[in-house]
Protein backbone atom coordinates (compact mmCIF):
# COMPACT_ATOMS: atom_id res chain seq x y z
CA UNK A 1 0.00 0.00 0.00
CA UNK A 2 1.11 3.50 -0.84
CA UNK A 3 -1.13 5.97 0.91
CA UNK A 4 1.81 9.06 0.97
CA UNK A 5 4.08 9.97 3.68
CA UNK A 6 1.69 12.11 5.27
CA UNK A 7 -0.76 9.39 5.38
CA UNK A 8 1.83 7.13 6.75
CA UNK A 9 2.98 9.24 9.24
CA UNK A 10 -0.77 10.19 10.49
CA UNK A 11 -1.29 6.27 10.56
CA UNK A 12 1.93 5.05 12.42
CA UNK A 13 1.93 7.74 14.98
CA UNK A 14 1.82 6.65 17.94
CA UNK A 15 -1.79 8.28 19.19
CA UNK A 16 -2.98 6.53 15.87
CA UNK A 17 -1.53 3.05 16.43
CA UNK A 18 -4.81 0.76 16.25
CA UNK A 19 -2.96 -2.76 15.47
CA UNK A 20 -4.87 -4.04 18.41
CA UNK A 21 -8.11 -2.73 17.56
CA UNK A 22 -11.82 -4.26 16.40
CA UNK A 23 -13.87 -1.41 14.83
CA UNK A 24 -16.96 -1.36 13.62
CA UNK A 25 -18.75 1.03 11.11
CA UNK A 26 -22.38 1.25 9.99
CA UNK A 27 -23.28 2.43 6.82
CA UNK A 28 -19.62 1.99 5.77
CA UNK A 29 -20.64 0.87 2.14
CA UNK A 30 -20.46 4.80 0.54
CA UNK A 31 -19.88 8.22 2.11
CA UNK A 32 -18.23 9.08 5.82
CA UNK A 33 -18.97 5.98 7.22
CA UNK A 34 -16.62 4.47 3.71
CA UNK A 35 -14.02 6.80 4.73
CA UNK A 36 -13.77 6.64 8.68
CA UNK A 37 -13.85 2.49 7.88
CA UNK A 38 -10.70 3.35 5.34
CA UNK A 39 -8.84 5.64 8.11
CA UNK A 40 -9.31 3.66 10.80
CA UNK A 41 -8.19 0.57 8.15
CA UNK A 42 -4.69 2.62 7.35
CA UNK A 43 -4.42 3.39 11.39
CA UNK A 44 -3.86 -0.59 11.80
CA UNK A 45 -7.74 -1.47 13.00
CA UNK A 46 -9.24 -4.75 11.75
CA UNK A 47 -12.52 -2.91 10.39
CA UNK A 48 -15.92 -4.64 9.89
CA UNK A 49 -17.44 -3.25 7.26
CA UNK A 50 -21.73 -2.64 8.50
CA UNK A 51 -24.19 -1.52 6.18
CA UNK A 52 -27.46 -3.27 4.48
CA UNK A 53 -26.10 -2.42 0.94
CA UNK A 54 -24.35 -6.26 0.29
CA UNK A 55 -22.85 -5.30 -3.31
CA UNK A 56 -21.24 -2.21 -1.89
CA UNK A 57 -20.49 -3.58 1.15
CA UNK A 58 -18.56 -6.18 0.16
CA UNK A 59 -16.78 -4.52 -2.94
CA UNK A 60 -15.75 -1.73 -0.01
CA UNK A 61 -14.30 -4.05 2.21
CA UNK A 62 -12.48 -5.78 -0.73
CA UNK A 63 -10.76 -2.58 -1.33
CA UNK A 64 -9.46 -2.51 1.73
CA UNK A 65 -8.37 -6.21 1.66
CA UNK A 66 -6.38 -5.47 -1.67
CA UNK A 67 -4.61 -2.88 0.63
CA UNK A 68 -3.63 -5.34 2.76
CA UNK A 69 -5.47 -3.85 5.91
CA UNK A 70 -7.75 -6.18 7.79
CA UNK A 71 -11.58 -5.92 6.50
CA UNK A 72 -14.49 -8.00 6.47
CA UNK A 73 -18.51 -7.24 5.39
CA UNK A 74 -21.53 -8.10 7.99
CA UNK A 75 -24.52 -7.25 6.66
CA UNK A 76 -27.02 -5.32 8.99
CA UNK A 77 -30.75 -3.91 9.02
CA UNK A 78 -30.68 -1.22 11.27
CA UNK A 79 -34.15 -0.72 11.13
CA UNK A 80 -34.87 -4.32 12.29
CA UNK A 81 -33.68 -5.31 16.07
CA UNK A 82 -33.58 -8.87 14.46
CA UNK A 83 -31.14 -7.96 12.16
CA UNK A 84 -29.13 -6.00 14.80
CA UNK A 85 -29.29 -8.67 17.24
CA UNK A 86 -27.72 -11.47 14.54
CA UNK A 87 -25.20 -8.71 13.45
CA UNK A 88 -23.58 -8.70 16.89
CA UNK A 89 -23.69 -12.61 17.54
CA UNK A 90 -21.71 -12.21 13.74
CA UNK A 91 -19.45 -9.57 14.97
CA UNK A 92 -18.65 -11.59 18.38
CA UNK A 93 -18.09 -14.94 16.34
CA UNK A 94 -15.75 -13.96 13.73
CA UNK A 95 -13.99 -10.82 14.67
CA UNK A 96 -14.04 -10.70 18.72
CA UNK A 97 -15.38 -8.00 21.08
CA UNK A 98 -15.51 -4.60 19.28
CA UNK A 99 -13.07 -1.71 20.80
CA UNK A 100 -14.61 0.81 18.40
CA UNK A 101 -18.19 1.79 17.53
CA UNK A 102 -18.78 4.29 15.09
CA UNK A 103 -22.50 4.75 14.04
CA UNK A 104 -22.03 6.52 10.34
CA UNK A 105 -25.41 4.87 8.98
CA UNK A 106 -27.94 7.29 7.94
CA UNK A 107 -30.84 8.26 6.03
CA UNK A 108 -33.00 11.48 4.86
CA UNK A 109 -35.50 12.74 2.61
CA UNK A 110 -35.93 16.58 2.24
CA UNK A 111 -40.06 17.75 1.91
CA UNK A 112 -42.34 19.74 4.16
CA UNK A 113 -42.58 18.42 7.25
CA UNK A 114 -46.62 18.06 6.24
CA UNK A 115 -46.10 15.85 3.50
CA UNK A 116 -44.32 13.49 5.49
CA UNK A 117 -46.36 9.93 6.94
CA UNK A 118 -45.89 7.98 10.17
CA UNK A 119 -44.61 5.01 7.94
CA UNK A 120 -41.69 7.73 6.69
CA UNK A 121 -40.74 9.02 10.22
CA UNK A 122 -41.15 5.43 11.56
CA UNK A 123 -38.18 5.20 9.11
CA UNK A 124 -36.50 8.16 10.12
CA UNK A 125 -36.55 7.72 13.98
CA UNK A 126 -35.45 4.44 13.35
CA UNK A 127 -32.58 4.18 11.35
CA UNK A 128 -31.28 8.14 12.57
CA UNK A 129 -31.60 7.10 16.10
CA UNK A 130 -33.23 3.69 17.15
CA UNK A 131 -31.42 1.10 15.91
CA UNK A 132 -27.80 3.38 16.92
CA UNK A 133 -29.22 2.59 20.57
CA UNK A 134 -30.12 -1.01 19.96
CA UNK A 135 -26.47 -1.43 18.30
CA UNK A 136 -24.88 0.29 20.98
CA UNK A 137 -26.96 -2.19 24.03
CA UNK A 138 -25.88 -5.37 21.80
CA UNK A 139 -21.87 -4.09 21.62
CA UNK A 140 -21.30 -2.80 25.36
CA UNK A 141 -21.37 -5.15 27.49
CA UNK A 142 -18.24 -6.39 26.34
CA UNK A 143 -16.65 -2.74 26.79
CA UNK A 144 -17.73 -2.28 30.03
CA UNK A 145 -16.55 -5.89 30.95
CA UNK A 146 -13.02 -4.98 29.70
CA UNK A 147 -13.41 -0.96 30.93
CA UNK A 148 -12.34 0.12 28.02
CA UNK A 149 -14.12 0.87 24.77
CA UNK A 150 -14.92 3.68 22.23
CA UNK A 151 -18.32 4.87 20.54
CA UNK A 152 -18.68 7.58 18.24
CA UNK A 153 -21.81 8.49 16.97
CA UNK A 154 -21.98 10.82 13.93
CA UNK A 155 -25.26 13.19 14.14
CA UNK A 156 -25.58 16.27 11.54
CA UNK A 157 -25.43 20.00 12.41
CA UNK A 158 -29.76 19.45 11.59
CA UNK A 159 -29.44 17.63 14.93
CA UNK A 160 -27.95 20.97 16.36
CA UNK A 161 -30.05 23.62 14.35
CA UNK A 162 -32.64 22.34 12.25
CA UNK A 163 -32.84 22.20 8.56
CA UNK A 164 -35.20 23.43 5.80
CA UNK A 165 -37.00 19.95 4.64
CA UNK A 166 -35.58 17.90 6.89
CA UNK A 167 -37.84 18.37 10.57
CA UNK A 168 -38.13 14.81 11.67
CA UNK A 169 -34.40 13.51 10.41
CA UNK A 170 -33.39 16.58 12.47
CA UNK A 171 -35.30 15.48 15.40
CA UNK A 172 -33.83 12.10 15.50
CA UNK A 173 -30.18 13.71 14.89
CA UNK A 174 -30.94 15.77 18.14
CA UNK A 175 -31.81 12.30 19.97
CA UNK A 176 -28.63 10.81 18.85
CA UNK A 177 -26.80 14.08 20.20
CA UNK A 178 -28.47 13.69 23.55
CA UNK A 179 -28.38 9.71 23.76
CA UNK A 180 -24.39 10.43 23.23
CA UNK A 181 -24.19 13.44 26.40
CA UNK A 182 -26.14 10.87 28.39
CA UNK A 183 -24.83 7.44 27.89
CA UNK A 184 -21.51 9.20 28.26
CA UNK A 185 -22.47 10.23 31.74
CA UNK A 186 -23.36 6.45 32.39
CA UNK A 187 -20.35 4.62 30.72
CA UNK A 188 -17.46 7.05 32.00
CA UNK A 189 -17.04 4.61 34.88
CA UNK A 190 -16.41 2.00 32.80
CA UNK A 191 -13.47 3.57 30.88
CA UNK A 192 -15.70 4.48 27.86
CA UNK A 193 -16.00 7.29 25.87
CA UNK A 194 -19.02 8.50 23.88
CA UNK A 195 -18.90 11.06 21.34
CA UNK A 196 -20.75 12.86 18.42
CA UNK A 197 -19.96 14.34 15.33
CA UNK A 198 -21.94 16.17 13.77
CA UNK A 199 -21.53 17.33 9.62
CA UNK A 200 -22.59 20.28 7.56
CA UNK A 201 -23.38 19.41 4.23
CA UNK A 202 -20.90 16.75 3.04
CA UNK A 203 -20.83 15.20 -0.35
CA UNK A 204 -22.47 12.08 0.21
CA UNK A 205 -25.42 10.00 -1.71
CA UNK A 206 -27.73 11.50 0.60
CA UNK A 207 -27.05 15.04 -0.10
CA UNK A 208 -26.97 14.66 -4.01
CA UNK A 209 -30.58 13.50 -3.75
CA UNK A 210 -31.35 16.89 -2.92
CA UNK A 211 -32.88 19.19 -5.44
CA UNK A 212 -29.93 20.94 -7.61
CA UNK A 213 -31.78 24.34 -6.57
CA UNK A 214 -31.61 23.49 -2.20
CA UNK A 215 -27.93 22.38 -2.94
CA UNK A 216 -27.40 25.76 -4.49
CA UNK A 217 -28.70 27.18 -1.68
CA UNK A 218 -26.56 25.36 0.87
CA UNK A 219 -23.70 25.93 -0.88
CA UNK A 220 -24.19 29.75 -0.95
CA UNK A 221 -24.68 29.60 3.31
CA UNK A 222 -21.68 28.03 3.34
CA UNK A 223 -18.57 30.77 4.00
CA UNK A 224 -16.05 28.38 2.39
CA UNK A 225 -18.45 28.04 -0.33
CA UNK A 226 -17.82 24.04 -1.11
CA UNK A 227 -19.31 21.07 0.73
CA UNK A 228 -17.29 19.15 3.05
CA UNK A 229 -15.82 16.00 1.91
CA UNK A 230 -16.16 12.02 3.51
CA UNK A 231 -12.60 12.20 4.77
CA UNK A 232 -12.79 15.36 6.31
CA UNK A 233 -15.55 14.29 8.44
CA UNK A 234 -13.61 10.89 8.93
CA UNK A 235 -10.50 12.48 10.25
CA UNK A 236 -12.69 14.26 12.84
CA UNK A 237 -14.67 10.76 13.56
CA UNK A 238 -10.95 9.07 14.02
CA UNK A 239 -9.46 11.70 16.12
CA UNK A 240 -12.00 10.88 18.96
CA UNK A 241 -11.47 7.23 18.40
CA UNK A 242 -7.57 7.37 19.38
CA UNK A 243 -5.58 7.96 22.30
CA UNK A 244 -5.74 11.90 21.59
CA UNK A 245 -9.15 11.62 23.00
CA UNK A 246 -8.80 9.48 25.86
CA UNK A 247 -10.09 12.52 27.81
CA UNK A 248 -13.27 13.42 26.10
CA UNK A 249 -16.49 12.30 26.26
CA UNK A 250 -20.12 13.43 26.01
CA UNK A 251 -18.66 16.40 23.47
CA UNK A 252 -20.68 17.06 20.05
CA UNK A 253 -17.91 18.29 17.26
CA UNK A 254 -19.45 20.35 14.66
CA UNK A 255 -17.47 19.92 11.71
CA UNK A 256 -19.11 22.18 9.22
């Protein structure tokens, strides 16, 4: 693998040395949770590759694999506790206990808030903020038996202010903020930490499904006048996942 000097210094450091590590990423298959699950790959982590997308799951953590960083594909519903449930029992069976959660998985559609249905905020609430939770109560018992463990749970900046189109994704993003400040509160003692990012507008397939006239919009709110990309939200996602952050928890990172 060639990734650059700079890469290879970032990864080899000694706050970024993850050869030990188990981390797991939802929604890994495309977008930030792709490039936190490369990152935390070139870092030394064995990286399990989450996401309900099989094709792009798997082709994702065979691009890894050709890299010759550790990478393997579960499949996962996170809309069904089922699915979440037999994703763990996976996880525990063929990789170990998990040292790193990172809960990238997420999902949007911008209209009205009164042209939205239960059936579409039933969706909403639970893939934004539900099945996070249920993934989290399936993965940390084993962290708390160890006292050590990692959880990072990546929000949006709709969580923090609300967005045009986008009330009840918003609303779930502000659950996931304040599920992170609490459970944070409850797994210090344990040698945990819980954190949240959360992203401006980031080039992702979610935000391209946006009308071409609200993207022009965004972009012209933005000062830097550009949307953020994966990898800079990654890096962010990455830093509170190493040794540089063994002091924080409960914080919400606005990277945006």
């Amino acid at each position: 693998r060639v990734p650059g000097p700079q890469r290879i210094a970032h990864a080899k450091g000694s706050c970024m040395n993850m050869d030990q590590k188990i981390a797991v990423v939802t929604g890994a298959a495309s977008g930030i949770g792709r490039a936190t699950a490369l990152l935390l790959a070139q870092a030394g982590a064995s990286v399990v590759i989450a996401d309900i997308d099989r094709d792009k799951g798997e082709a994702a953590a065979a691009e890894l694999r050709e890299q010759n960083w550790r990478a393997v594909f579960l499949g996962v519903d996170l809309t069904d506790a089922a699915s979440i449930a037999a994703f763990a029992q996976a996880c525990a069976a063929q990789v170990g206990a998990v040292d790193i959660l990172v809960n990238a998985a997420g999902w949007g559609q911008n209209k009205p808030f009164w042209e939205g249905t239960p059936q579409l905020w039933a969706k909403l609430i639970a893939l934004n903020l539900v099945g996070p939770m249920q993934l989290v109560k399936e993965l940390l018992p084993p962290m708390m038996e160890r006292g050590s463990g990692s959880i990072v749970n990546i929000a949006s900046d709709a969580g923090r202010v609300g967005s045009l189109g986008e009330t009840v994704y918003a609303a779930a993003k502000g659950g996931l903020i304040a599920f992170t400040k609490s459970l944070a509160r409850e797994t210090a003692r344990h040698g945990i930490n819980v954190n949240c990012v959360c992203p401006g507008p980031t080039e992702t397939p979610l935000l391209f499904a946006v009308p071409e006239k609200i993207l022009d919009a965004f972009k012209k709110a933005i000062p830097m006048r550009r949307f953020a990309k994966p990898s800079e939200v990654a890096e962010a996602v990455v830093f509170f996942t190493s040794s540089q952050a063994s002091y924080i928890t409960g914080q919400v990172l606005s990277v945006s």
